[in-house]
PDB file of N, CA and C in Angstrom:
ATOM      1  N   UNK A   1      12.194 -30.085 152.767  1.00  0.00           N
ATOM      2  CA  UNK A   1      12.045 -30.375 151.361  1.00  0.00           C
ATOM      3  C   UNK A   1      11.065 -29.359 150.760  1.00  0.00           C
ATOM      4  N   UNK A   2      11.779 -28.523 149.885  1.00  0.00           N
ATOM      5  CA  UNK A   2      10.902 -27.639 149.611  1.00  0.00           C
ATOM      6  C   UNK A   2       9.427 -28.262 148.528  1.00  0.00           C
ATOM      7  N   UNK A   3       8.249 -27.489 148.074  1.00  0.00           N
ATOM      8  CA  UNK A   3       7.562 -28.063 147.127  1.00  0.00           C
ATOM      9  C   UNK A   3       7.813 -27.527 145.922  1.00  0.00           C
ATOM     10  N   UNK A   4       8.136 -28.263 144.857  1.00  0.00           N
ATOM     11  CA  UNK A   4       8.672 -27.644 143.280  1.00  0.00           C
ATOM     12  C   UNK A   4       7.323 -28.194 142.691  1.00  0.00           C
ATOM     13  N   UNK A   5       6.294 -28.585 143.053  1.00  0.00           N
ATOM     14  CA  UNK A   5       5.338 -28.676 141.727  1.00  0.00           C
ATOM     15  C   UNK A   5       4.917 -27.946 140.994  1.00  0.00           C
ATOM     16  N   UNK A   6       4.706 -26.357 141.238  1.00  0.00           N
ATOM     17  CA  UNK A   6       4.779 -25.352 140.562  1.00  0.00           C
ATOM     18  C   UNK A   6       5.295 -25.221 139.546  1.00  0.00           C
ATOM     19  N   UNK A   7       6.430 -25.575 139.591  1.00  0.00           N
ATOM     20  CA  UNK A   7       7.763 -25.548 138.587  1.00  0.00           C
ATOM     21  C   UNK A   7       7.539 -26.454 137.331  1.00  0.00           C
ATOM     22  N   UNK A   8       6.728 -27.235 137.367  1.00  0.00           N
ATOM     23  CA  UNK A   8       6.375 -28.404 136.628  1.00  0.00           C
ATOM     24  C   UNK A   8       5.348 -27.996 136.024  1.00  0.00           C
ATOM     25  N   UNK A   9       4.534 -27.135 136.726  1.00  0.00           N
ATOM     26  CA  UNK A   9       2.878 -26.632 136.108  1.00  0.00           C
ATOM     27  C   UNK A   9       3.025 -26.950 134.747  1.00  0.00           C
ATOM     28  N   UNK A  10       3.463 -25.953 134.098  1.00  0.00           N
ATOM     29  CA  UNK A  10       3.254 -25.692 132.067  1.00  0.00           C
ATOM     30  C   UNK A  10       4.177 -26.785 132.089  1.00  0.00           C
ATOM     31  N   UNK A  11       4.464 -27.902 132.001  1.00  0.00           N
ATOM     32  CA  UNK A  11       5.081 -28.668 131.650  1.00  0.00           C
ATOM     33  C   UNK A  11       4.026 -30.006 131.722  1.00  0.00           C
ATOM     34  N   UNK A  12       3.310 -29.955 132.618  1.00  0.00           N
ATOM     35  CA  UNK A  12       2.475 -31.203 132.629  1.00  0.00           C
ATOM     36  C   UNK A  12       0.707 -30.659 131.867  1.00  0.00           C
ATOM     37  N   UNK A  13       0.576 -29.427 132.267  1.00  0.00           N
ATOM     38  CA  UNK A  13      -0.508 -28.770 132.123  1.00  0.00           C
ATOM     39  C   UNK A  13      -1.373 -29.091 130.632  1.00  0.00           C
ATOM     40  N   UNK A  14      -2.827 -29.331 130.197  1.00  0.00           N
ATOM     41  CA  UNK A  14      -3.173 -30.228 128.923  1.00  0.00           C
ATOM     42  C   UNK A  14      -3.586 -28.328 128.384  1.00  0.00           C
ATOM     43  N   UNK A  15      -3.158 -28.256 127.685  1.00  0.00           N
ATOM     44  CA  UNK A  15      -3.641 -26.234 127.018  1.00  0.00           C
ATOM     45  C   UNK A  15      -4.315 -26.933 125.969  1.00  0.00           C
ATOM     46  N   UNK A  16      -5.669 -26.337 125.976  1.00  0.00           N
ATOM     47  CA  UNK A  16      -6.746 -26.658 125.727  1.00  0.00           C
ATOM     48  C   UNK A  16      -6.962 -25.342 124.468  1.00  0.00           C
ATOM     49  N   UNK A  17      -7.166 -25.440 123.455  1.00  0.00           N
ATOM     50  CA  UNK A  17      -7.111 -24.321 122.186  1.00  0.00           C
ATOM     51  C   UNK A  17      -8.360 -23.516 122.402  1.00  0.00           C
ATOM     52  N   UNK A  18      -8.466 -22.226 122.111  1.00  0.00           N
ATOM     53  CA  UNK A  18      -9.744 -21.314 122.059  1.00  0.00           C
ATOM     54  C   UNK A  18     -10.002 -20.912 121.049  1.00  0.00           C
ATOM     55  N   UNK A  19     -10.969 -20.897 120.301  1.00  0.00           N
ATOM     56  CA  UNK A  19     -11.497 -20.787 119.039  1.00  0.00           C
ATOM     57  C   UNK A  19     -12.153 -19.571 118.953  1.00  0.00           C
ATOM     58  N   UNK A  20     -11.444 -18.061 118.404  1.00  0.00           N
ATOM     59  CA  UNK A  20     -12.133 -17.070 118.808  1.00  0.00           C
ATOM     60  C   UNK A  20     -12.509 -16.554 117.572  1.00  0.00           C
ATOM     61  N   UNK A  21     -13.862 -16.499 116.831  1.00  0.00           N
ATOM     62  CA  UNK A  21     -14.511 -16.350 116.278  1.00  0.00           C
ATOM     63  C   UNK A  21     -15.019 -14.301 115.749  1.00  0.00           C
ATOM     64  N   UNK A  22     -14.863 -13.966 117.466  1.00  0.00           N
ATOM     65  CA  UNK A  22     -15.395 -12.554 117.337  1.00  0.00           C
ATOM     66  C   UNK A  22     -13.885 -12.287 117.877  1.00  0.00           C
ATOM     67  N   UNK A  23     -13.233 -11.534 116.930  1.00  0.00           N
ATOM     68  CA  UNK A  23     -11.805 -11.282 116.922  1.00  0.00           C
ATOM     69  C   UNK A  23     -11.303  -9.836 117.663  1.00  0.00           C
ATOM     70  N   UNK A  24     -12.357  -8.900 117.989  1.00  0.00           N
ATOM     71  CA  UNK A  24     -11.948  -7.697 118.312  1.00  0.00           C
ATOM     72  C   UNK A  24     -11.493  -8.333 119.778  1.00  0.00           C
ATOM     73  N   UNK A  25     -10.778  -7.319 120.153  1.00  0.00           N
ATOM     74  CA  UNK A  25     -10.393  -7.357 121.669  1.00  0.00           C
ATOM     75  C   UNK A  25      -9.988  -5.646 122.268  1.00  0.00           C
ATOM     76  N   UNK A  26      -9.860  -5.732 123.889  1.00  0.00           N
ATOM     77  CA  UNK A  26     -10.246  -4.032 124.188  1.00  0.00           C
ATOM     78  C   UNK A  26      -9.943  -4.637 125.916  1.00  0.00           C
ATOM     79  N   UNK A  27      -8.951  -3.534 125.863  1.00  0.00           N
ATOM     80  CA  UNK A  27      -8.833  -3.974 127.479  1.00  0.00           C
ATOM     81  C   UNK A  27      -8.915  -3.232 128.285  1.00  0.00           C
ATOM     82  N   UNK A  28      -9.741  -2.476 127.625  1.00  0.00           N
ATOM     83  CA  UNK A  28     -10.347  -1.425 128.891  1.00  0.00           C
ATOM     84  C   UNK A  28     -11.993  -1.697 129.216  1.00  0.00           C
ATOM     85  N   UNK A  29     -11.936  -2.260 130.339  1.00  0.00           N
ATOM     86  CA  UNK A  29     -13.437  -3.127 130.985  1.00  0.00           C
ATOM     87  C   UNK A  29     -14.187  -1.720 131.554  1.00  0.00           C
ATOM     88  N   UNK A  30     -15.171  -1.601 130.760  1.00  0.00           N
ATOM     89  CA  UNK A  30     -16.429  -0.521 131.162  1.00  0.00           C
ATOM     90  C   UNK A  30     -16.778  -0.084 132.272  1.00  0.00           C
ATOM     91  N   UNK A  31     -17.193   0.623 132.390  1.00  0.00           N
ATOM     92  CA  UNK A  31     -18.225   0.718 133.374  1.00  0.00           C
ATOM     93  C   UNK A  31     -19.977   0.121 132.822  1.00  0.00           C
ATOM     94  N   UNK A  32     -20.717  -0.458 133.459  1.00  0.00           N
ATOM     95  CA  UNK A  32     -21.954  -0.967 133.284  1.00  0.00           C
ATOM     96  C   UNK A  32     -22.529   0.454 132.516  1.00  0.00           C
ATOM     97  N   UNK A  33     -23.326   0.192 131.294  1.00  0.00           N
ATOM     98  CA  UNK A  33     -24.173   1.161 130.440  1.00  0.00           C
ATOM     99  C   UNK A  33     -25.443   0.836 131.160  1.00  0.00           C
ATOM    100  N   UNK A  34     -26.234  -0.656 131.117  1.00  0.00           N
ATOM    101  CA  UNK A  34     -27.428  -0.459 131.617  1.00  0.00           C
ATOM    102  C   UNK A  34     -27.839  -0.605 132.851  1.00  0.00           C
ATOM    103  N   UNK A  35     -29.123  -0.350 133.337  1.00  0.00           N
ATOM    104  CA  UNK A  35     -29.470  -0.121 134.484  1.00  0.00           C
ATOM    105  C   UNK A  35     -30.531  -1.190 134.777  1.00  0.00           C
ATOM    106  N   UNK A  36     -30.560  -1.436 136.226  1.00  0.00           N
ATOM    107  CA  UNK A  36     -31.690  -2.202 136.501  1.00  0.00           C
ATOM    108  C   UNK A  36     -33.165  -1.567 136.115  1.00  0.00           C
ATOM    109  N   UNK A  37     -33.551  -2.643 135.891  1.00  0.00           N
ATOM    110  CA  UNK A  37     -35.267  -2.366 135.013  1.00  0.00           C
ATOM    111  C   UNK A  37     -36.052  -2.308 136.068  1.00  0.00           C
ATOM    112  N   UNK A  38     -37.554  -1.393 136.281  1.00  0.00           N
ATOM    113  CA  UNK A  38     -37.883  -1.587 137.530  1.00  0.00           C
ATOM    114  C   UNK A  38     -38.931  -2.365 137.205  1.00  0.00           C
ATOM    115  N   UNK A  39     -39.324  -2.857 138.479  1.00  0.00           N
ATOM    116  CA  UNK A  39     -40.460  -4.543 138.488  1.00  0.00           C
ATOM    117  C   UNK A  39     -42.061  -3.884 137.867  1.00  0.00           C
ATOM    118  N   UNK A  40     -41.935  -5.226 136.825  1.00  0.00           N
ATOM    119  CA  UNK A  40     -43.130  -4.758 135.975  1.00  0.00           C
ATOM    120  C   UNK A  40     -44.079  -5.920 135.274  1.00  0.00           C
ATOM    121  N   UNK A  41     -44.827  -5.521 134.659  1.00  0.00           N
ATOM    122  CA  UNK A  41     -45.655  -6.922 133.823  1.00  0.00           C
ATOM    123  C   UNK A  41     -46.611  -6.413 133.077  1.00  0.00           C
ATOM    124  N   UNK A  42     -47.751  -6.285 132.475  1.00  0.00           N
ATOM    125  CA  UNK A  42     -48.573  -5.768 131.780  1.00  0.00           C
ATOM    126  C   UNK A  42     -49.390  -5.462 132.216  1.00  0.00           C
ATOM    127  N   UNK A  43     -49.753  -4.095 131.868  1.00  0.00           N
ATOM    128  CA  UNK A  43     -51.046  -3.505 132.398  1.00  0.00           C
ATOM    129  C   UNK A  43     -50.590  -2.470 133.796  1.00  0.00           C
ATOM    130  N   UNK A  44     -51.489  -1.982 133.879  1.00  0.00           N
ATOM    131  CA  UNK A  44     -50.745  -0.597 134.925  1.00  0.00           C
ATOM    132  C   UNK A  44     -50.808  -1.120 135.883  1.00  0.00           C
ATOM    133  N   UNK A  45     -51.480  -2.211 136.348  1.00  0.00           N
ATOM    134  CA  UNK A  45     -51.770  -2.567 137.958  1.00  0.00           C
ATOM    135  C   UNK A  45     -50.415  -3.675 138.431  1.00  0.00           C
ATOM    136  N   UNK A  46     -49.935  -3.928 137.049  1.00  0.00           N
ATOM    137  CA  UNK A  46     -48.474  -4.449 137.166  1.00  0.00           C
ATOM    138  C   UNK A  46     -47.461  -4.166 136.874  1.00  0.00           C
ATOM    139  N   UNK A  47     -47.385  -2.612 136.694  1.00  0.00           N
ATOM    140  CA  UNK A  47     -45.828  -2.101 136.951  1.00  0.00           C
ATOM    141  C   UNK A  47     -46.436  -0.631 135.752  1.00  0.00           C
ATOM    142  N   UNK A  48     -47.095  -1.013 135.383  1.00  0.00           N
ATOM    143  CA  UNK A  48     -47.621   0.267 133.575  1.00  0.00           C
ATOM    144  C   UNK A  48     -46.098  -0.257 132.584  1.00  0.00           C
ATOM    145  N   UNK A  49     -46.337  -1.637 132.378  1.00  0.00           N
ATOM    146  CA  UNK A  49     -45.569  -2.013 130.997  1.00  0.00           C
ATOM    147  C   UNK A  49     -46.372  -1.437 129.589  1.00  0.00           C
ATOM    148  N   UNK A  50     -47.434  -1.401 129.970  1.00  0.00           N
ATOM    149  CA  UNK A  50     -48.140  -1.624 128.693  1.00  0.00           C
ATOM    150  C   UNK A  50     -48.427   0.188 128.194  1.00  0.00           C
ATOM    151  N   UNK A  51     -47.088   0.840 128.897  1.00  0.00           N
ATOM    152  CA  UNK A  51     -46.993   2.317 128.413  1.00  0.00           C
ATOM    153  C   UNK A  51     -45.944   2.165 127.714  1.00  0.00           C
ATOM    154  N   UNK A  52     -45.996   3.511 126.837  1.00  0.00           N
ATOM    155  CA  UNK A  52     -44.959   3.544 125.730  1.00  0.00           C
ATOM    156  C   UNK A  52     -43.888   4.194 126.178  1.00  0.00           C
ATOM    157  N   UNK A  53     -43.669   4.691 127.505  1.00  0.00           N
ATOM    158  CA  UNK A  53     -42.558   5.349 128.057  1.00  0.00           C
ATOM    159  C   UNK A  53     -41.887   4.017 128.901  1.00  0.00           C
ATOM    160  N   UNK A  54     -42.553   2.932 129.454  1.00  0.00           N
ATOM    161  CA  UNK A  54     -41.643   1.851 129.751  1.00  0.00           C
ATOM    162  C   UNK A  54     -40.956   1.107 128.398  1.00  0.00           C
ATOM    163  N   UNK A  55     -42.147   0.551 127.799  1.00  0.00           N
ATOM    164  CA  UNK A  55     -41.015   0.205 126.353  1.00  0.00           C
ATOM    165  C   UNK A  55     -40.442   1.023 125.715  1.00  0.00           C
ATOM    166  N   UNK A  56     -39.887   1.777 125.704  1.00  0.00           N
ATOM    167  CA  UNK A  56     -39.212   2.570 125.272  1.00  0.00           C
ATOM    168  C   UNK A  56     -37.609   2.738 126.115  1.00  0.00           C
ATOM    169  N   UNK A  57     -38.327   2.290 127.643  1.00  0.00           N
ATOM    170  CA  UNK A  57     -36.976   2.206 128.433  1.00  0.00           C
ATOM    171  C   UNK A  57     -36.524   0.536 128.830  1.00  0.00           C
ATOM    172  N   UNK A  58     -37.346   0.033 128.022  1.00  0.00           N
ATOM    173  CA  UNK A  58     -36.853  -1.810 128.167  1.00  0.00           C
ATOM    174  C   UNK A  58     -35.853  -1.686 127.079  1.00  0.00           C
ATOM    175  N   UNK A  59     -36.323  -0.846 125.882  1.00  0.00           N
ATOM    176  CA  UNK A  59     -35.715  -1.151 124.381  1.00  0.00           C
ATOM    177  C   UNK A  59     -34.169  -0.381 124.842  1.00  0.00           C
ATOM    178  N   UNK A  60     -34.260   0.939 125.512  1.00  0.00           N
ATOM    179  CA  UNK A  60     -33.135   1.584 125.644  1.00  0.00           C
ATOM    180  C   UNK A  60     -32.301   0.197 126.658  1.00  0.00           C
ATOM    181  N   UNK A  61     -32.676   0.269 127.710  1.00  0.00           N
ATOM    182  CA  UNK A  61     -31.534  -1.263 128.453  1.00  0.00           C
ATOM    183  C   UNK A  61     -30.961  -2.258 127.549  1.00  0.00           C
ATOM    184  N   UNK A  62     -32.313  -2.537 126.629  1.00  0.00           N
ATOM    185  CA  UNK A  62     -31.758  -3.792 126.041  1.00  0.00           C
ATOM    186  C   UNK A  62     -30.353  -3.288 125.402  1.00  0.00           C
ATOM    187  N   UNK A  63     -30.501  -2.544 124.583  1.00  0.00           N
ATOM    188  CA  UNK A  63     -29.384  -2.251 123.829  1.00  0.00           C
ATOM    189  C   UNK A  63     -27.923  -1.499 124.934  1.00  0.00           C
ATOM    190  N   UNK A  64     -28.340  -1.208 125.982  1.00  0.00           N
ATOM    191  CA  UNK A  64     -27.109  -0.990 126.986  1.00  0.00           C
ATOM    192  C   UNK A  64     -26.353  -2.437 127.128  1.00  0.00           C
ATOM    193  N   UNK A  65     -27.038  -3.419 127.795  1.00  0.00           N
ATOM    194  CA  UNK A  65     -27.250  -4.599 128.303  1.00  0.00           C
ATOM    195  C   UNK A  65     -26.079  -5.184 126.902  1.00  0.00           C
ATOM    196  N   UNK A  66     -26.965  -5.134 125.579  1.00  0.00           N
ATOM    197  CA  UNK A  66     -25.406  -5.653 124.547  1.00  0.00           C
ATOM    198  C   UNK A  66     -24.458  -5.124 124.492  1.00  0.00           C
ATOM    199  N   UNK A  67     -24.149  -3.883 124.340  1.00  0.00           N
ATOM    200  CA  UNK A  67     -23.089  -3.030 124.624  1.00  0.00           C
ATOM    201  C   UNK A  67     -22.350  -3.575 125.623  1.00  0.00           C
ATOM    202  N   UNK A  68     -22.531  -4.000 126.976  1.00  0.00           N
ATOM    203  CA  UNK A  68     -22.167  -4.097 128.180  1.00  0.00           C
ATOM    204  C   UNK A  68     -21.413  -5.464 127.951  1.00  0.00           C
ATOM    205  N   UNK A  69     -22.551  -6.733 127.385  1.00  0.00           N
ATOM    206  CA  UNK A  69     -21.820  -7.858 127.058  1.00  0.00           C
ATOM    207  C   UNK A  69     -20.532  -8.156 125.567  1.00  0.00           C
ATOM    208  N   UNK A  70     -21.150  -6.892 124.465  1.00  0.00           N
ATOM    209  CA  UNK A  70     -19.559  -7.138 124.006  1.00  0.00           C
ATOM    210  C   UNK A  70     -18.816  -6.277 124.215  1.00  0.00           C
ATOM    211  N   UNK A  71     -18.700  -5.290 125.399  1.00  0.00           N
ATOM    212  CA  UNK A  71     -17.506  -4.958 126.069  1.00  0.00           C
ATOM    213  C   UNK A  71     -16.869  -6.090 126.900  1.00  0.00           C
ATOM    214  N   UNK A  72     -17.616  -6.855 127.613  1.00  0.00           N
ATOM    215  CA  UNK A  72     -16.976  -7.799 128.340  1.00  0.00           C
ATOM    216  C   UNK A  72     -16.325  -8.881 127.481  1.00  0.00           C
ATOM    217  N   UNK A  73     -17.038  -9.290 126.534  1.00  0.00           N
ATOM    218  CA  UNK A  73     -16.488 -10.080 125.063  1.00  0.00           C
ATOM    219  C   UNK A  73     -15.128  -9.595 124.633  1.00  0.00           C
ATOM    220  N   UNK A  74     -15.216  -7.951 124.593  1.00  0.00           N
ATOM    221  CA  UNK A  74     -13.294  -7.762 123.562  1.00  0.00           C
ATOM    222  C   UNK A  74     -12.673  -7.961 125.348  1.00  0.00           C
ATOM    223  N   UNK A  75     -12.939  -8.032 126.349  1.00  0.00           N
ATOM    224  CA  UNK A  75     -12.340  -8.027 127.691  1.00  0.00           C
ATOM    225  C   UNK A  75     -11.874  -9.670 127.822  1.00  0.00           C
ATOM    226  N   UNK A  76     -12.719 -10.481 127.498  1.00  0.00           N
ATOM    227  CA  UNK A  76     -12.275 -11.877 127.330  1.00  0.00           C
ATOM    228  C   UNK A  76     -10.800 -12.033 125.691  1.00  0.00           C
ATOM    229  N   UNK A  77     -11.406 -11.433 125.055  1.00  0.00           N
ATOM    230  CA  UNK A  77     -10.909 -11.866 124.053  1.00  0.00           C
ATOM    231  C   UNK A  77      -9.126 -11.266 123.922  1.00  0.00           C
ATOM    232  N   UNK A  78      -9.230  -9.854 124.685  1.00  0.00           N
ATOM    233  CA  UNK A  78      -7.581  -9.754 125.068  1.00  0.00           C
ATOM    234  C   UNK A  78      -7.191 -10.766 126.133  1.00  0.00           C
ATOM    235  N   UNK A  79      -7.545 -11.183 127.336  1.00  0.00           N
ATOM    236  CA  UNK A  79      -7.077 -11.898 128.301  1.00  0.00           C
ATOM    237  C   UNK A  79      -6.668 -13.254 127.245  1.00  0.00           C
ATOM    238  N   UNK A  80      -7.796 -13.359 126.393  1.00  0.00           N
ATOM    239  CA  UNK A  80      -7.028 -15.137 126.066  1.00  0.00           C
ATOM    240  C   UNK A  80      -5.935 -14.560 124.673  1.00  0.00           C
ATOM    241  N   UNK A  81      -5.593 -13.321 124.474  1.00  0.00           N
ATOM    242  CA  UNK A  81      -4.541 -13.414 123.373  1.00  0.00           C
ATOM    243  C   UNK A  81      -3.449 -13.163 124.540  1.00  0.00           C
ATOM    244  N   UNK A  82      -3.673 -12.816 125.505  1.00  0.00           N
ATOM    245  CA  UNK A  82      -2.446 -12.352 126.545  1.00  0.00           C
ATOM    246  C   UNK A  82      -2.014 -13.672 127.024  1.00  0.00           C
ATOM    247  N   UNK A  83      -2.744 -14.650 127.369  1.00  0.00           N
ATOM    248  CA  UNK A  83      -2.318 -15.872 127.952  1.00  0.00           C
ATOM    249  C   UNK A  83      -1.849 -16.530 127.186  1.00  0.00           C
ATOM    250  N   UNK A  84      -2.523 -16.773 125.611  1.00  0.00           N
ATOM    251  CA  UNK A  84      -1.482 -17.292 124.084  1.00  0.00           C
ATOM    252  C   UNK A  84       0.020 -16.759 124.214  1.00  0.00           C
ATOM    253  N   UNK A  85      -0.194 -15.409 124.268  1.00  0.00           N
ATOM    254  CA  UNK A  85       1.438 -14.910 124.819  1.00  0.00           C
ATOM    255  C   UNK A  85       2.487 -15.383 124.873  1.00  0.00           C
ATOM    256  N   UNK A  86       1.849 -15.496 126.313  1.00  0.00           N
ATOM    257  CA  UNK A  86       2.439 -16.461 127.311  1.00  0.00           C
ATOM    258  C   UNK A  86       2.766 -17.534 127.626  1.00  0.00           C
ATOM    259  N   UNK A  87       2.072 -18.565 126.693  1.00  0.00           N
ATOM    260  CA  UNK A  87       1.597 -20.180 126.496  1.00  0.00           C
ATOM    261  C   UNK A  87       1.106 -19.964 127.284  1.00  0.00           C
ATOM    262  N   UNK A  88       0.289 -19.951 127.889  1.00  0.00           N
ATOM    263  CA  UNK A  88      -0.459 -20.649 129.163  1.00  0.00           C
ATOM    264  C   UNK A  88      -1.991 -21.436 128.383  1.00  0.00           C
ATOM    265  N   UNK A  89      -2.189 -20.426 127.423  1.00  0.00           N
ATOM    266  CA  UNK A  89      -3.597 -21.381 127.075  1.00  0.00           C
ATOM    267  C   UNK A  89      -3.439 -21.630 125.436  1.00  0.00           C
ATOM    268  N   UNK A  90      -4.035 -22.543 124.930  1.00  0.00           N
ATOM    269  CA  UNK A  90      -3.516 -22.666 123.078  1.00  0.00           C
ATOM    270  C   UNK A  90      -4.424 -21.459 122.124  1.00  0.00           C
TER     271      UNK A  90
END
């Protein structure tokens, strides 16, 4: 007896709607912009945060670091228009 529940999937399945707000989408997934930060805290005896050449390279990550997350954002946001497609998700 073979198993057909598969066959049934999108038929029983509850598709749950996605509410996508930030509308761009991009399906070409990056390569990582920022880099690990190296271990630090204030004052030189804890990493020299409190130089203007580390903040300067926290401020540069930070802004890699968003870049990085709304690349992954238009990367979500094609997968769920591809699965609408498809029906698979509402």
């Amino acid at each position: 007896m073979a198993d057909h529940q598969h066959e049934n999937w999108p038929a029983v399945a509850r598709r749950s709607a996605y509410t996508q707000t930030y509308a761009t989408a991009d399906k070409t997934h990056a390569n990582m912009t920022s880099a690990a930060m190296p271990a630090g805290g204030t004052g030189a005896a804890a990493g020299g945060w409190d130089t203007a050449g580390n903040r300067d390279q926290a401020i540069a990550e930070f802004a890699a670091l968003r870049n990085d997350v709304i690349d992954l954002k238009q990367l979500v946001n094609a997968l769920i228009d591809d699965l609408q497609v498809l029906g698979l998700v509402g």
